[in-house]
Every structure is written in C-alpha cells, then in structure tokens.
PDB file of N, CA and C in Angstrom:
ATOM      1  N   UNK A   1     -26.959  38.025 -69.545  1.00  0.00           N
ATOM      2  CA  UNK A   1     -28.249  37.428 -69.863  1.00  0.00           C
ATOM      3  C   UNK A   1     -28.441  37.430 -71.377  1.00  0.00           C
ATOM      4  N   UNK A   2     -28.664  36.306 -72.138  1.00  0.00           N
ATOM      5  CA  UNK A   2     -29.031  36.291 -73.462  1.00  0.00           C
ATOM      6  C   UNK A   2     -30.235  36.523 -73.675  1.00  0.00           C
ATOM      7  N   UNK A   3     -30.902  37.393 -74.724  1.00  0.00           N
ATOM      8  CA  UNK A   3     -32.384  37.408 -75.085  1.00  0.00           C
ATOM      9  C   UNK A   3     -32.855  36.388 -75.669  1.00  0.00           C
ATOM     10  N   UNK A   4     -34.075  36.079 -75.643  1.00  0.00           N
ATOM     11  CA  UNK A   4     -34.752  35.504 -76.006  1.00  0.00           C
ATOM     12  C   UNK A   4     -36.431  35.292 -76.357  1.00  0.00           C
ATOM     13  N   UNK A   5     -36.881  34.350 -77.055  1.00  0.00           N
ATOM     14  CA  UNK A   5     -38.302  34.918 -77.542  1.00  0.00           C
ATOM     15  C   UNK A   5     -39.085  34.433 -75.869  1.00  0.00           C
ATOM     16  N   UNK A   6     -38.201  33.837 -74.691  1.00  0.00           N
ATOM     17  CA  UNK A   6     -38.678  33.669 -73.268  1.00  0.00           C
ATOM     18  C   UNK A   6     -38.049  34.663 -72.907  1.00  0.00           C
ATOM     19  N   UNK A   7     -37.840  36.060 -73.349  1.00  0.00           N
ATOM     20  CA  UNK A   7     -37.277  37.110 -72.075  1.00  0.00           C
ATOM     21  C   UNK A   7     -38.486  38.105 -72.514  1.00  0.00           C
ATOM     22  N   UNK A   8     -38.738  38.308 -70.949  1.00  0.00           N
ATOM     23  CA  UNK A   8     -39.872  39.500 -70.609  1.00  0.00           C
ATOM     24  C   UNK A   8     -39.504  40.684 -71.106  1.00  0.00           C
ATOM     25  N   UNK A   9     -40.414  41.495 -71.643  1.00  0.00           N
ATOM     26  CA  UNK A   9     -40.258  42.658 -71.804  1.00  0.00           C
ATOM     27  C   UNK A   9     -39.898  43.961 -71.456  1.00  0.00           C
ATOM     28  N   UNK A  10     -40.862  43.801 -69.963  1.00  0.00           N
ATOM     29  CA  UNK A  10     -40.027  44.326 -68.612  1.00  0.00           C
ATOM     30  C   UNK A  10     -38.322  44.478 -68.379  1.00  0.00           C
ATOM     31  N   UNK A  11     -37.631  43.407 -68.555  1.00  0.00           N
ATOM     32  CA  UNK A  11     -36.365  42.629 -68.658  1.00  0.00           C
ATOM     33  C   UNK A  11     -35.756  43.607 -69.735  1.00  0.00           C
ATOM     34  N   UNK A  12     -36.169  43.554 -70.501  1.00  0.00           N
ATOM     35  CA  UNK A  12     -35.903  44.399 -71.785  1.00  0.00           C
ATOM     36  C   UNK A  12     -35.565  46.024 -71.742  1.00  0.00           C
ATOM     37  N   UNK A  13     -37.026  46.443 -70.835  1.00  0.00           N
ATOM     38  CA  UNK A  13     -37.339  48.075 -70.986  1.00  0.00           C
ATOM     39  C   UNK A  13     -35.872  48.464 -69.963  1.00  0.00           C
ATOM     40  N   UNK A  14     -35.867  47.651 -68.666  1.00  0.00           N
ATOM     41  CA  UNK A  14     -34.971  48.184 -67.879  1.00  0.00           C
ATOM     42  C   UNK A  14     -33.351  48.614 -68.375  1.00  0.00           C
ATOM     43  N   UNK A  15     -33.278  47.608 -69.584  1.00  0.00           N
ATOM     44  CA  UNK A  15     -31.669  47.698 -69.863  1.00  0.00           C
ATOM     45  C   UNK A  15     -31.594  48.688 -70.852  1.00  0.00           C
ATOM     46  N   UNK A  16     -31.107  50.106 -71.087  1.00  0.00           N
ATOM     47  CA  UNK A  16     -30.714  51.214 -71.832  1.00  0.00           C
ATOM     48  C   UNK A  16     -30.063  50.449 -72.744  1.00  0.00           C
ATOM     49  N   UNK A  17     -29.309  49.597 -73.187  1.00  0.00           N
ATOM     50  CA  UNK A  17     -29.091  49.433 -74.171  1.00  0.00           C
ATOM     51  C   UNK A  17     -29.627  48.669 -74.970  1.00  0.00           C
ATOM     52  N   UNK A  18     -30.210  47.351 -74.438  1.00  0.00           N
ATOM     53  CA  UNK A  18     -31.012  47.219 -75.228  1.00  0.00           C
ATOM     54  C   UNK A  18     -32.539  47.720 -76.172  1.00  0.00           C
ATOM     55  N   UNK A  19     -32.982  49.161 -74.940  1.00  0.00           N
ATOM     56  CA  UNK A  19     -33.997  49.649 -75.651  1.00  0.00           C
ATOM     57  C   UNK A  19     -33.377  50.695 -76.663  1.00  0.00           C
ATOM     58  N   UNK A  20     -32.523  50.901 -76.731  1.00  0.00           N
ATOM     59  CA  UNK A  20     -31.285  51.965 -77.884  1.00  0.00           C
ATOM     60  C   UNK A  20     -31.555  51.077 -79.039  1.00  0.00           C
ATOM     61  N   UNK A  21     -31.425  49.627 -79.190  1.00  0.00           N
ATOM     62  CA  UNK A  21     -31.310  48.431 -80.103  1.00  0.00           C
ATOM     63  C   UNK A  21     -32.877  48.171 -80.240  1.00  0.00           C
ATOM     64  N   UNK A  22     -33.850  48.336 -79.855  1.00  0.00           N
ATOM     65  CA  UNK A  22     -35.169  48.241 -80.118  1.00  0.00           C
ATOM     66  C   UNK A  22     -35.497  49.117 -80.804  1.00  0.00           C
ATOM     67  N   UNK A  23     -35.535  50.637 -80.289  1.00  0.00           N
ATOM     68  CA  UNK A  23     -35.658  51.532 -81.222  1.00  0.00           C
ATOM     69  C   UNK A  23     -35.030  52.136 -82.281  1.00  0.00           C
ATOM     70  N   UNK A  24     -33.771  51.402 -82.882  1.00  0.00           N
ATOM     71  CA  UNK A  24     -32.979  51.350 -83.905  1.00  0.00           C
ATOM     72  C   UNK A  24     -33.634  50.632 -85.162  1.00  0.00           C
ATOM     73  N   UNK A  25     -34.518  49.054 -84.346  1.00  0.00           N
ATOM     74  CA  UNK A  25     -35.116  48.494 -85.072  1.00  0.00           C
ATOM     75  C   UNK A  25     -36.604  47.965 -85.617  1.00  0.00           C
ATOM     76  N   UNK A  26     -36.845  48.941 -84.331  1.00  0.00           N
ATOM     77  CA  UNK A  26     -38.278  48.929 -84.472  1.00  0.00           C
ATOM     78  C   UNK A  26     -38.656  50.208 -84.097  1.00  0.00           C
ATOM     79  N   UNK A  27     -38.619  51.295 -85.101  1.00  0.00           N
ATOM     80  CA  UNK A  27     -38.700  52.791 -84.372  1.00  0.00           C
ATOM     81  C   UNK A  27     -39.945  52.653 -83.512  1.00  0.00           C
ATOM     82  N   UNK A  28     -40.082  53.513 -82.289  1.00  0.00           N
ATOM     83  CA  UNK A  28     -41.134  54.370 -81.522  1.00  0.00           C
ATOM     84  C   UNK A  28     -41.947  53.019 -80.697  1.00  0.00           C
ATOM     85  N   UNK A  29     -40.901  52.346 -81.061  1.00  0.00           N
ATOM     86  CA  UNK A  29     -41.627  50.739 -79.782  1.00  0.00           C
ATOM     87  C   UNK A  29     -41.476  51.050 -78.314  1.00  0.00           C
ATOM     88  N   UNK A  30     -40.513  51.489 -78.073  1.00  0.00           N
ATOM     89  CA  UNK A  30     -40.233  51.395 -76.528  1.00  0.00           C
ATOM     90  C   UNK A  30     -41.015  52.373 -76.054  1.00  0.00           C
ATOM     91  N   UNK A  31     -41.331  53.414 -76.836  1.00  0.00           N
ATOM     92  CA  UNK A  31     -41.969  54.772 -76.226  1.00  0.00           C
ATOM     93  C   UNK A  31     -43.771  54.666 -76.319  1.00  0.00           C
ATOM     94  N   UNK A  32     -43.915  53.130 -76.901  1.00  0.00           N
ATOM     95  CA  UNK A  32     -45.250  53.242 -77.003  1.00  0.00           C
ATOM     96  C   UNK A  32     -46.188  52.850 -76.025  1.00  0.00           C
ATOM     97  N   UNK A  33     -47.225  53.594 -75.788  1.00  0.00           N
ATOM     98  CA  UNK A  33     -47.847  53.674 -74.154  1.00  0.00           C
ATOM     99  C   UNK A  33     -48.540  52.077 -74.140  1.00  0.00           C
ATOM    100  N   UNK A  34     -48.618  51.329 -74.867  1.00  0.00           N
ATOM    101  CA  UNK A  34     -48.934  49.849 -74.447  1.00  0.00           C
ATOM    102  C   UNK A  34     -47.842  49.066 -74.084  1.00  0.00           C
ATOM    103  N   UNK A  35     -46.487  49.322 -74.917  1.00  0.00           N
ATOM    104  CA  UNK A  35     -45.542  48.793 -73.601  1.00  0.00           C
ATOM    105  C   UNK A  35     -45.218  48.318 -72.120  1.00  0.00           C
ATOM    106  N   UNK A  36     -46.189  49.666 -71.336  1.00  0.00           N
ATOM    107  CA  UNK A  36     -46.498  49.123 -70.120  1.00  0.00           C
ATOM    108  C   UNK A  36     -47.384  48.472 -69.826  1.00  0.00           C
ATOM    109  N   UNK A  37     -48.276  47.822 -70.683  1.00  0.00           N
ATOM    110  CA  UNK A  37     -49.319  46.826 -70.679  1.00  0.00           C
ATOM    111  C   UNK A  37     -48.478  45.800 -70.630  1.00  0.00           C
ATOM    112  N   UNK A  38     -47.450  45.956 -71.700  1.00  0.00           N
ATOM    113  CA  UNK A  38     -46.901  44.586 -72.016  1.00  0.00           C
ATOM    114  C   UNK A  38     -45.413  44.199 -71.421  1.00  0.00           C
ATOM    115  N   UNK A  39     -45.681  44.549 -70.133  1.00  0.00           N
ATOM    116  CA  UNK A  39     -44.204  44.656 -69.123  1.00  0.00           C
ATOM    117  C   UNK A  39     -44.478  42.891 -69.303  1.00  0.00           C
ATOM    118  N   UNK A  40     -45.236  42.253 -69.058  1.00  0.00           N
ATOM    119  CA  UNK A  40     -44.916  40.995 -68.427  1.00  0.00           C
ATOM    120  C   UNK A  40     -44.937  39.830 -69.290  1.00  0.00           C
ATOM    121  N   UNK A  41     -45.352  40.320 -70.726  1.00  0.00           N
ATOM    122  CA  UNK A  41     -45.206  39.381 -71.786  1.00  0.00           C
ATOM    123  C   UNK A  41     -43.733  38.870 -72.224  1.00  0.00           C
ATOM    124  N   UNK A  42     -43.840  37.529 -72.702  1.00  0.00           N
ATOM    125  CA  UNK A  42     -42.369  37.691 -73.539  1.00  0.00           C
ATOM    126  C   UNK A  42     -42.010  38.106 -74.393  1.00  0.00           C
ATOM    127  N   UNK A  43     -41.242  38.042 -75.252  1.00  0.00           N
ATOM    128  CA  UNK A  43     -41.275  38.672 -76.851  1.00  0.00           C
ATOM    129  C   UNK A  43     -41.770  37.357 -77.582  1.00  0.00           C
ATOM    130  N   UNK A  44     -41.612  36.072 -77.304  1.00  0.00           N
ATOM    131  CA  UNK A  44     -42.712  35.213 -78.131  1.00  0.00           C
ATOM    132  C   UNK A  44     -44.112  35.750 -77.821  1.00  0.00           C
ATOM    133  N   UNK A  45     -44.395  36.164 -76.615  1.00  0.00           N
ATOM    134  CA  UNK A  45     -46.103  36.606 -76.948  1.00  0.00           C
ATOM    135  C   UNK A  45     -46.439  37.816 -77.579  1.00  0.00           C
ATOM    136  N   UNK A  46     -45.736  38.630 -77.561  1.00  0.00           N
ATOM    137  CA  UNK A  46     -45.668  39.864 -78.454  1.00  0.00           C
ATOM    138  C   UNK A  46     -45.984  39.487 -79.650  1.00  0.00           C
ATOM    139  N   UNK A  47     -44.720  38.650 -80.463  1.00  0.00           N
ATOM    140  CA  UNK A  47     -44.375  38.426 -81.856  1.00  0.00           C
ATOM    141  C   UNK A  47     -45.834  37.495 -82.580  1.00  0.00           C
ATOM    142  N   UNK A  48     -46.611  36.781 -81.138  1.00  0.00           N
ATOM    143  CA  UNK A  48     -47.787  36.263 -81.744  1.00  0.00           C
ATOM    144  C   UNK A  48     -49.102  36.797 -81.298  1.00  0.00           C
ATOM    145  N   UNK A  49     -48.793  38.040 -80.816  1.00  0.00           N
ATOM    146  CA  UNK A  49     -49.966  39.030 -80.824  1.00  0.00           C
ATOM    147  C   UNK A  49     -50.302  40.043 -82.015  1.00  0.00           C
ATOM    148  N   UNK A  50     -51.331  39.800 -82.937  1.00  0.00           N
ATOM    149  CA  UNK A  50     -51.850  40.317 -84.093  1.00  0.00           C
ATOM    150  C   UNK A  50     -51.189  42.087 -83.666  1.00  0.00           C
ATOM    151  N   UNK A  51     -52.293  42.376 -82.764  1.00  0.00           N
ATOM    152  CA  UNK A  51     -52.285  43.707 -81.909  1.00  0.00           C
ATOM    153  C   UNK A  51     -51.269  44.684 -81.868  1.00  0.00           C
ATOM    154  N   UNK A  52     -50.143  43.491 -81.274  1.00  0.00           N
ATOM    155  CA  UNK A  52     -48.852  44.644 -81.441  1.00  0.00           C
ATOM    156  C   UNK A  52     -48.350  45.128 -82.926  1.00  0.00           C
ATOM    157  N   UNK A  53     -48.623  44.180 -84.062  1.00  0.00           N
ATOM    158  CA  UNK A  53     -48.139  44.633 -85.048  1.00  0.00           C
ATOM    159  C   UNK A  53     -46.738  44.999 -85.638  1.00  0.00           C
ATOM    160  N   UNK A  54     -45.761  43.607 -84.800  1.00  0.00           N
ATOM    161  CA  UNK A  54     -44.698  43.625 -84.713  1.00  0.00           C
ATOM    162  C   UNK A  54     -44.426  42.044 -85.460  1.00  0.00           C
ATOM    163  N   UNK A  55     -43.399  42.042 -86.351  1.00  0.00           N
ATOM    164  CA  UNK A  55     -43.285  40.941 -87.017  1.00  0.00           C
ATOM    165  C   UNK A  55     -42.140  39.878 -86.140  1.00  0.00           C
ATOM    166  N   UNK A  56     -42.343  38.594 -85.941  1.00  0.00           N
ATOM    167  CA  UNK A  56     -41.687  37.961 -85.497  1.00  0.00           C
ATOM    168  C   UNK A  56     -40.014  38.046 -86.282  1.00  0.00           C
ATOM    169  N   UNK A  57     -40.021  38.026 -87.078  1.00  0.00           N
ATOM    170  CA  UNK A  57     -38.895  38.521 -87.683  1.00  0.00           C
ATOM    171  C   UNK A  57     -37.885  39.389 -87.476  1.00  0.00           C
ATOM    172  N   UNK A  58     -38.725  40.968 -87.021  1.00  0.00           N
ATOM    173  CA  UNK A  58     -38.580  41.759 -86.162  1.00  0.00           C
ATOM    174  C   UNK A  58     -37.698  41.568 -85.088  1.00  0.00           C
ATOM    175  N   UNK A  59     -38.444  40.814 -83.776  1.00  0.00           N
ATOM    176  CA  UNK A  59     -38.590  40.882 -83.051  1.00  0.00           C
ATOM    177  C   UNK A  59     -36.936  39.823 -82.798  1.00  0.00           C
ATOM    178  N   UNK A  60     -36.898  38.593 -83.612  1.00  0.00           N
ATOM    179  CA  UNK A  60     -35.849  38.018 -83.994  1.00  0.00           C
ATOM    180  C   UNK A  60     -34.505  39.050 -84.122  1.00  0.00           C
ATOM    181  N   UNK A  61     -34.596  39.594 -85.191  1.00  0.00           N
ATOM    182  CA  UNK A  61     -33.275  40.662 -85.833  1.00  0.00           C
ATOM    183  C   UNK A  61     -33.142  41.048 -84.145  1.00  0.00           C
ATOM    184  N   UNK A  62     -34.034  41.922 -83.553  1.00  0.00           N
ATOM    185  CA  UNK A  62     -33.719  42.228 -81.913  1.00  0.00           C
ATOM    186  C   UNK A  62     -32.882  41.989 -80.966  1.00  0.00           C
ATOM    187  N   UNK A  63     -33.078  40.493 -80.930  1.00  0.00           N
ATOM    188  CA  UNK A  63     -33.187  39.370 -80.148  1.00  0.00           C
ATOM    189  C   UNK A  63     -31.061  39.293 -80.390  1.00  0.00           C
ATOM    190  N   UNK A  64     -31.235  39.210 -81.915  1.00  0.00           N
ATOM    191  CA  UNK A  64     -29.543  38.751 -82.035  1.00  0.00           C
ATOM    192  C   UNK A  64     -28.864  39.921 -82.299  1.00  0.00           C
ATOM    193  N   UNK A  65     -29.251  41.179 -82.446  1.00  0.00           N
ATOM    194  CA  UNK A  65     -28.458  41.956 -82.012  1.00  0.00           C
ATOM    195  C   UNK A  65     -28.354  42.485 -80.746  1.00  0.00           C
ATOM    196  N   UNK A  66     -29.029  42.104 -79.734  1.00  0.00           N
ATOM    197  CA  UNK A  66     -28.740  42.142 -78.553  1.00  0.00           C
ATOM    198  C   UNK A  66     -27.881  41.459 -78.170  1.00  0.00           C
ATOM    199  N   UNK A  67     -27.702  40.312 -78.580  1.00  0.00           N
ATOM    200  CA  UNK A  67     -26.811  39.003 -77.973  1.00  0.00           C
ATOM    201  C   UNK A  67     -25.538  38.929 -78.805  1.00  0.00           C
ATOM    202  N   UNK A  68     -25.773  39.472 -79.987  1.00  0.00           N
ATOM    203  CA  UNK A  68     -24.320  40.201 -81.008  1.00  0.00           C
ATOM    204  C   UNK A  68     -23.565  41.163 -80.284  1.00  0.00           C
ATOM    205  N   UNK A  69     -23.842  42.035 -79.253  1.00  0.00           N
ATOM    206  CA  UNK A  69     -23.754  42.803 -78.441  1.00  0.00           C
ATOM    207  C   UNK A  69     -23.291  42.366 -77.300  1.00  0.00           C
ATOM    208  N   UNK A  70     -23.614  41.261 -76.430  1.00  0.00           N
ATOM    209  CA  UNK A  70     -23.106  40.518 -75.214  1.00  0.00           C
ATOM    210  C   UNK A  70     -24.195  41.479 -74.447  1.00  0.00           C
ATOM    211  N   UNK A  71     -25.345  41.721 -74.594  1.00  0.00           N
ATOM    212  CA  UNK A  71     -26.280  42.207 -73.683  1.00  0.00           C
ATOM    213  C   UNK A  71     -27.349  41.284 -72.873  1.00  0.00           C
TER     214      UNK A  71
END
C-alpha cells in the first residue's frame, strides 16, 4: 500500500513501521491522545487542520519516506 495525503490515519497507526517513521519525524505524534480522534481522517485533513499543528510539509517528508521504504 502506498501512502498518501488519501490514506487514513487509522491505516497508518496500525502499521509499526510506519508509526517508527512518524515519530522519527514528527516526535510524540503517534502517542498523542487526539490521534484517536483522528483515526478516520486522512493525512490531507490533518495537514489542513490548523489544530493539529502539523505542517503539510511534514506530513509530506512522512508520506515519502514511507513509500521510500516500500511500506
């Protein structure tokens, strides 16, 4: 499965390696208790939610080192 700014978050939390690669690049994201708010968002709605305070940019770098990875 390739990531993308259409892959759920949920999608995300389940795979250990990719949350290893989240919190490499976005320290203390995966462990943060709104996460499970945000099981069902994508990472485009994340990246354009003020709230989370996560830069689309971010969320990008993520995205292709996951898929740099074959995850």
């Amino acid at each position: 499965m390739a990531f993308s700014m259409d892959t759920v978050v949920g999608d995300v939390l389940a795979n250990p390696e990719a949350v290893k690669i989240m919190d490499e690049i976005m320290p203390g994201t995966s462990s943060n208790p709104m996460m499970k708010m945000a099981k069902g968002f994508t990472l485009g709605k994340i990246a354009k939610t003020p709230a989370a305070k996560i830069p689309e940019a971010k969320i990008q770098e993520f995205i292709d080192a996951c898929n740099a990875k074959g995850l």
